[in-house]
PDB file of N, CA and C in Angstrom:
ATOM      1  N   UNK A   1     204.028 182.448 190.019  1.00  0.00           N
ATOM      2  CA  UNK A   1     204.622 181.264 189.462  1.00  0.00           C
ATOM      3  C   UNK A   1     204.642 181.386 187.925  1.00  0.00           C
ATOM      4  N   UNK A   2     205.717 181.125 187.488  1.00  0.00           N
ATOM      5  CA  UNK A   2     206.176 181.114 185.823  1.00  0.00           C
ATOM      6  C   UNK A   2     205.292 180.310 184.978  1.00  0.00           C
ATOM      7  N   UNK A   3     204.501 180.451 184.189  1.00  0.00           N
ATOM      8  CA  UNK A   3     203.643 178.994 183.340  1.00  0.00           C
ATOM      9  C   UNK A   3     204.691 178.720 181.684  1.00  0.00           C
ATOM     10  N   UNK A   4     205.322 178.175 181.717  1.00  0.00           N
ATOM     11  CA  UNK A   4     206.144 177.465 180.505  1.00  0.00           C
ATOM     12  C   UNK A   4     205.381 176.879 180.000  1.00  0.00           C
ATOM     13  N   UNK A   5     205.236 176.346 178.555  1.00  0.00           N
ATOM     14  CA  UNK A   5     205.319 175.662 177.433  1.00  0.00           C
ATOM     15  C   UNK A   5     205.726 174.463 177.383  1.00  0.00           C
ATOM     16  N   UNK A   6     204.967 173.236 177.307  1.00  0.00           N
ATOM     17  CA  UNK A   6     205.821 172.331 176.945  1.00  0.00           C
ATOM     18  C   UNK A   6     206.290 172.442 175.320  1.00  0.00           C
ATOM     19  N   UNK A   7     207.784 172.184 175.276  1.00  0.00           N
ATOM     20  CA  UNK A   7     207.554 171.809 173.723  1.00  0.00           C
ATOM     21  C   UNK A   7     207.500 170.555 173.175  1.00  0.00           C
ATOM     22  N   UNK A   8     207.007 170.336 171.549  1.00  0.00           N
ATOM     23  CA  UNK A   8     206.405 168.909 171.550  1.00  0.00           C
ATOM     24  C   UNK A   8     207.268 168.853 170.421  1.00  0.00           C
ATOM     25  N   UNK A   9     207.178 167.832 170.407  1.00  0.00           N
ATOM     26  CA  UNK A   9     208.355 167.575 169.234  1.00  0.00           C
ATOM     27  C   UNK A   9     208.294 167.318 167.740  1.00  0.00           C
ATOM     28  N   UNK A  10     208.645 167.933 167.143  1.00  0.00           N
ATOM     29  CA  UNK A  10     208.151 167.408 165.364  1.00  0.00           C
ATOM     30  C   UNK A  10     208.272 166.471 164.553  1.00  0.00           C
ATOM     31  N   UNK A  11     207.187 165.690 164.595  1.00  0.00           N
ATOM     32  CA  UNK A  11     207.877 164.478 164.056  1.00  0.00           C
ATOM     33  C   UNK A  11     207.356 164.670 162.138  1.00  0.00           C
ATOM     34  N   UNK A  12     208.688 164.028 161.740  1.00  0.00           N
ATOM     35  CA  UNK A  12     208.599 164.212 160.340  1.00  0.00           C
ATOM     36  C   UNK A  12     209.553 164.699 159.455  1.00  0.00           C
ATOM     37  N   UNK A  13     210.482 165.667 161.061  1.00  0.00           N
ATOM     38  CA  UNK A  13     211.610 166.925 160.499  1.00  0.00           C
ATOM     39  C   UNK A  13     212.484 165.800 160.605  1.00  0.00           C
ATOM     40  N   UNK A  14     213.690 166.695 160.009  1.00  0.00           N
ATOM     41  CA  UNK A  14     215.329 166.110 159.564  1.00  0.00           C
ATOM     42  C   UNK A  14     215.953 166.937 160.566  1.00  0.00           C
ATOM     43  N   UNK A  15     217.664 165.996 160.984  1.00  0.00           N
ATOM     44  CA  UNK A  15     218.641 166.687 160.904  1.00  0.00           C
ATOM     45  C   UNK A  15     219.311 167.207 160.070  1.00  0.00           C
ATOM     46  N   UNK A  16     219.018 168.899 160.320  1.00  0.00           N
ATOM     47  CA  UNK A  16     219.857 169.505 159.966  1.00  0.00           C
ATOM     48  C   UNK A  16     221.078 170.647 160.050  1.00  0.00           C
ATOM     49  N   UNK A  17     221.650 169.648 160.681  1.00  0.00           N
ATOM     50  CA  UNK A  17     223.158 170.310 161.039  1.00  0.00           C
ATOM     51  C   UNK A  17     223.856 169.463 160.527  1.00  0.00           C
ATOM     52  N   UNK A  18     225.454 170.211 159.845  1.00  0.00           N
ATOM     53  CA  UNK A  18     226.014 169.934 159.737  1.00  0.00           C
ATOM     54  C   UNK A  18     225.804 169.319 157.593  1.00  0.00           C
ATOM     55  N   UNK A  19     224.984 169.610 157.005  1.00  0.00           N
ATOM     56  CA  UNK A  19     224.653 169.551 155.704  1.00  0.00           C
ATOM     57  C   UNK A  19     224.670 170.599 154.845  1.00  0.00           C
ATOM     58  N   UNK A  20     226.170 170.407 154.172  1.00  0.00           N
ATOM     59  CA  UNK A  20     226.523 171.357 153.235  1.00  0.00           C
ATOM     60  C   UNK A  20     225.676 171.210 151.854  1.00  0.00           C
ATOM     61  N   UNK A  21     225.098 172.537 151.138  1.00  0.00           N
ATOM     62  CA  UNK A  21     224.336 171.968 150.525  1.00  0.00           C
ATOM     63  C   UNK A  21     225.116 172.140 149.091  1.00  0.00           C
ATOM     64  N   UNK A  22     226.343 172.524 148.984  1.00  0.00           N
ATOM     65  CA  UNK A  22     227.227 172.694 148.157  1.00  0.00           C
ATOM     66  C   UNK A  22     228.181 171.237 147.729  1.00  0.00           C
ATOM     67  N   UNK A  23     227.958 170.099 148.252  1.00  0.00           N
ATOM     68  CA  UNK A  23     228.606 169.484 148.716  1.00  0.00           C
ATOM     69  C   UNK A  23     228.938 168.941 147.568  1.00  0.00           C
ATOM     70  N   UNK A  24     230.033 167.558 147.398  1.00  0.00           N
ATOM     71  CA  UNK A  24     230.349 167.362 145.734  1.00  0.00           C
ATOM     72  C   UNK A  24     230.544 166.154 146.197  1.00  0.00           C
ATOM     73  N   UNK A  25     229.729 164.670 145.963  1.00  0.00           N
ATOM     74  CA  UNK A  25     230.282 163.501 145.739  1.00  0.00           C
ATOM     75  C   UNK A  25     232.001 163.289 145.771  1.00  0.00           C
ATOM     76  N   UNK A  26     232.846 162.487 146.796  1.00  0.00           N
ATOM     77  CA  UNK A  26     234.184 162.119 146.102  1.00  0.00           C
ATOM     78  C   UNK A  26     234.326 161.038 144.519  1.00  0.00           C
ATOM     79  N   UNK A  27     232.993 160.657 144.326  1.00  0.00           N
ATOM     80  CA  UNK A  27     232.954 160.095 142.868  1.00  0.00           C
ATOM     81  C   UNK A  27     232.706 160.488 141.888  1.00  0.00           C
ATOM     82  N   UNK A  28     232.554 162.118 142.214  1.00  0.00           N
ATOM     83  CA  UNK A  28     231.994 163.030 140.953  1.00  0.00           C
ATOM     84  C   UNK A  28     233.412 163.750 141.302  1.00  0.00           C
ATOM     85  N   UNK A  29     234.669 163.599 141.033  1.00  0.00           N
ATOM     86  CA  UNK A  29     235.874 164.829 141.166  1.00  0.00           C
ATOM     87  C   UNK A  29     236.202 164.302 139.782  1.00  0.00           C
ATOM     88  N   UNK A  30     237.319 165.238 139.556  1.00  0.00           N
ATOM     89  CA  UNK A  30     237.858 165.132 138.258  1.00  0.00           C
ATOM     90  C   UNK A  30     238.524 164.040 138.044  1.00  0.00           C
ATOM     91  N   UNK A  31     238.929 163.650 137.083  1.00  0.00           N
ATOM     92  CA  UNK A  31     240.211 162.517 137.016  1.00  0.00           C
ATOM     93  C   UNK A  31     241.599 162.945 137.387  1.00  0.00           C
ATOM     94  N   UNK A  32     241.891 164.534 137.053  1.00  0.00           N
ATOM     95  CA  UNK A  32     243.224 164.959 137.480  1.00  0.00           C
ATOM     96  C   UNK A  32     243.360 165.086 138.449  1.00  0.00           C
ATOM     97  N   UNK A  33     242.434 164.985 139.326  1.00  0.00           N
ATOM     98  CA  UNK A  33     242.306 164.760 141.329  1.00  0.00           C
ATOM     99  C   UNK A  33     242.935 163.393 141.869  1.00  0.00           C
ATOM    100  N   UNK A  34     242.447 162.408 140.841  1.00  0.00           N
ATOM    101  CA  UNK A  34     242.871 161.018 141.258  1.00  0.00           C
ATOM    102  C   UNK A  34     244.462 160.660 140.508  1.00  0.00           C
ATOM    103  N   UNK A  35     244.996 161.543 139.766  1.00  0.00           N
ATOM    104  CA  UNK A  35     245.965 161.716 139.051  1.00  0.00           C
ATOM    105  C   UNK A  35     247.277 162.121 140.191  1.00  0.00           C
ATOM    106  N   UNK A  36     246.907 163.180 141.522  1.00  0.00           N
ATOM    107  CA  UNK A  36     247.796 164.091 142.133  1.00  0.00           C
ATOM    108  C   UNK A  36     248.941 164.577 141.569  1.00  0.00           C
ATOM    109  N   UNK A  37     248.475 165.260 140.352  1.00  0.00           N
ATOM    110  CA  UNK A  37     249.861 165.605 139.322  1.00  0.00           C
ATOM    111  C   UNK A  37     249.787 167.144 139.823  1.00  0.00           C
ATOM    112  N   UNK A  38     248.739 167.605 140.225  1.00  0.00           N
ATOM    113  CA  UNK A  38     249.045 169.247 140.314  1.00  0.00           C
ATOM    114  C   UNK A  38     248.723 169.644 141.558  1.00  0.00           C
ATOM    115  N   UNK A  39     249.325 170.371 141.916  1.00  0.00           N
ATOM    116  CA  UNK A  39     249.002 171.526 143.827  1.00  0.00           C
ATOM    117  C   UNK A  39     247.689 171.925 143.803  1.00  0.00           C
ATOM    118  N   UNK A  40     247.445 171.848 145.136  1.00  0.00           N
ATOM    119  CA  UNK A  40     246.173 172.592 145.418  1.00  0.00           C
ATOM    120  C   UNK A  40     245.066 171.892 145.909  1.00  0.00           C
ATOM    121  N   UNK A  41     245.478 170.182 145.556  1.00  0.00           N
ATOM    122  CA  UNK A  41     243.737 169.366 145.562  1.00  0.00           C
ATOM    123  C   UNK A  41     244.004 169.124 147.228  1.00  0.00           C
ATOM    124  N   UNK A  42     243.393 169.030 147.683  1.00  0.00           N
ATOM    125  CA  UNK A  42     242.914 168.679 149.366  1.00  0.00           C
ATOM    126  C   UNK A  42     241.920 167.615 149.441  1.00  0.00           C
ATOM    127  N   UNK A  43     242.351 166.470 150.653  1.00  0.00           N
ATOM    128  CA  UNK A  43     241.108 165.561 150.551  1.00  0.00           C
ATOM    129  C   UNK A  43     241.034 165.869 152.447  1.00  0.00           C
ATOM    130  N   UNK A  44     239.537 165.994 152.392  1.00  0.00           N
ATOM    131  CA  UNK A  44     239.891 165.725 154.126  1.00  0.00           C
ATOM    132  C   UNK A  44     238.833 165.009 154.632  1.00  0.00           C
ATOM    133  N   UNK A  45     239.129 164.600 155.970  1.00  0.00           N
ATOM    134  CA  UNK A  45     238.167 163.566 156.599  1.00  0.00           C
ATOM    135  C   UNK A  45     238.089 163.947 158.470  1.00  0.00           C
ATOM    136  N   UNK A  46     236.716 163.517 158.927  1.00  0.00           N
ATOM    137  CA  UNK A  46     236.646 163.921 160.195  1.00  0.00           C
ATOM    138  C   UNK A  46     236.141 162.415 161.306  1.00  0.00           C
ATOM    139  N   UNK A  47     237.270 162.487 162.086  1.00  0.00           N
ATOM    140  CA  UNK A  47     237.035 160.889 162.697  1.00  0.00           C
ATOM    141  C   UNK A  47     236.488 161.613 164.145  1.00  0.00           C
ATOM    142  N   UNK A  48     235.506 160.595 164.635  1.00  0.00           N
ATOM    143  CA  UNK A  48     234.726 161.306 165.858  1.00  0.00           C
ATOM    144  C   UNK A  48     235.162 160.192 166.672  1.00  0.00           C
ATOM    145  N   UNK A  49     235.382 161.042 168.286  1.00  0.00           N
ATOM    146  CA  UNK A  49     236.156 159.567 169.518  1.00  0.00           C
ATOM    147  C   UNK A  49     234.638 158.990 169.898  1.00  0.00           C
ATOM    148  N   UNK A  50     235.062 158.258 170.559  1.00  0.00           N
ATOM    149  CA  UNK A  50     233.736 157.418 171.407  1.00  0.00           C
ATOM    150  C   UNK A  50     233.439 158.185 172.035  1.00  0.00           C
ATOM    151  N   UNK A  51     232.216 158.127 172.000  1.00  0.00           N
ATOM    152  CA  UNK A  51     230.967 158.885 172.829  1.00  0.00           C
ATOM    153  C   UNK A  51     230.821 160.568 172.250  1.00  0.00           C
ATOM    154  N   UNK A  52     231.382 160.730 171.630  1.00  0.00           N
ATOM    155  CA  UNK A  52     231.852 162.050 170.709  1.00  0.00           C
ATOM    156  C   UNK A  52     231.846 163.033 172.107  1.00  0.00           C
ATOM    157  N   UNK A  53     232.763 162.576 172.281  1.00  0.00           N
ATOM    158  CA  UNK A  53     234.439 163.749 173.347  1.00  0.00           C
ATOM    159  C   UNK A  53     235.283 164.125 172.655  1.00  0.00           C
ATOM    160  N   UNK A  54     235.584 163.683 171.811  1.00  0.00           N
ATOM    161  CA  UNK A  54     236.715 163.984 170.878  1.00  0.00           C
ATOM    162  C   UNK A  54     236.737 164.046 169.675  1.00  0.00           C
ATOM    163  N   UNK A  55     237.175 164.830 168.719  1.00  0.00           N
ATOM    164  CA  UNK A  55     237.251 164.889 167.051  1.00  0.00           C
ATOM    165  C   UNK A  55     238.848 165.182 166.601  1.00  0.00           C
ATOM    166  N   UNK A  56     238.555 164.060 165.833  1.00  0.00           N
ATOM    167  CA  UNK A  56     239.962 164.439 164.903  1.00  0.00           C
ATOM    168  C   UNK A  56     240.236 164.506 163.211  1.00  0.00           C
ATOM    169  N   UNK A  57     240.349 165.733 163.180  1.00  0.00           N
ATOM    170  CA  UNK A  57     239.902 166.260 161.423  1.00  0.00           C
ATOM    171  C   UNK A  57     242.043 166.322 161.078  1.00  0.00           C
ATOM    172  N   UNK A  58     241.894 165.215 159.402  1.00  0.00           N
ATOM    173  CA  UNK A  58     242.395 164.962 158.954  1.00  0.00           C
ATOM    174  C   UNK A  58     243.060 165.945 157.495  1.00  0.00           C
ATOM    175  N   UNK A  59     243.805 166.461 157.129  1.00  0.00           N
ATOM    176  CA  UNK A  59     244.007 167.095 156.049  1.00  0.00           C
ATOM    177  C   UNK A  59     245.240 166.193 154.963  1.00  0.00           C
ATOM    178  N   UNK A  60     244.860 166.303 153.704  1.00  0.00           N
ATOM    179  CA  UNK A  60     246.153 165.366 152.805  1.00  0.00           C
ATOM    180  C   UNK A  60     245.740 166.462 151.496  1.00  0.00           C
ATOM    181  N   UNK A  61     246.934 167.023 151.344  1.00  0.00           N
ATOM    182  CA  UNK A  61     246.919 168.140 150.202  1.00  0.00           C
ATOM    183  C   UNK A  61     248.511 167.524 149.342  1.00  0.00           C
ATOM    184  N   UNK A  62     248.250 168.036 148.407  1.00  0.00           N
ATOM    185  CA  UNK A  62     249.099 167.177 147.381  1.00  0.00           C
ATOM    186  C   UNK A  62     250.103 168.686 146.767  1.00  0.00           C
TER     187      UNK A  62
END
C-alpha cells in the first residue's frame, strides 16, 4: 500500500499568478498616450465570463 503525504497548506503566502512585476500603473503613462497623436500605443483589457469559462481579451491600438 502507497503511504502519501498530506499536504498542509501555507498560510501567510500570496497569489502568485498572473503578477507582472514589470507592470506600469495606467496613471503613470505619458501624456502623449492620452493625446493618441502617434502609432504604436496599445491599451488592453481582459474581461472574465461567469464562473470563469470564458475570457475575453480586448485590444485598442491607435
Amino acid at each position: 500500500m502507497r503511504c502519501q503525504k498530506l499536504r498542509r497548506k501555507r498560510y501567510g503566502s500570496y497569489y502568485r499568478r498572473g503578477i507582472n512585476p514589470n507592470q506600469v500603473s495606467i496613471d503613470d503613462q505619458p501624456a502623449i498616450v492620452d493625446a493618441r497623436q502617434r502609432l504604436g500605443d496599445q491599451e488592453g483589457d481582459t474581461v472574465i465570463g461567469k464562473g470563469h469559462r470564458s475570457a475575453l481579451v480586448t485590444l485598442v491600438g491607435s
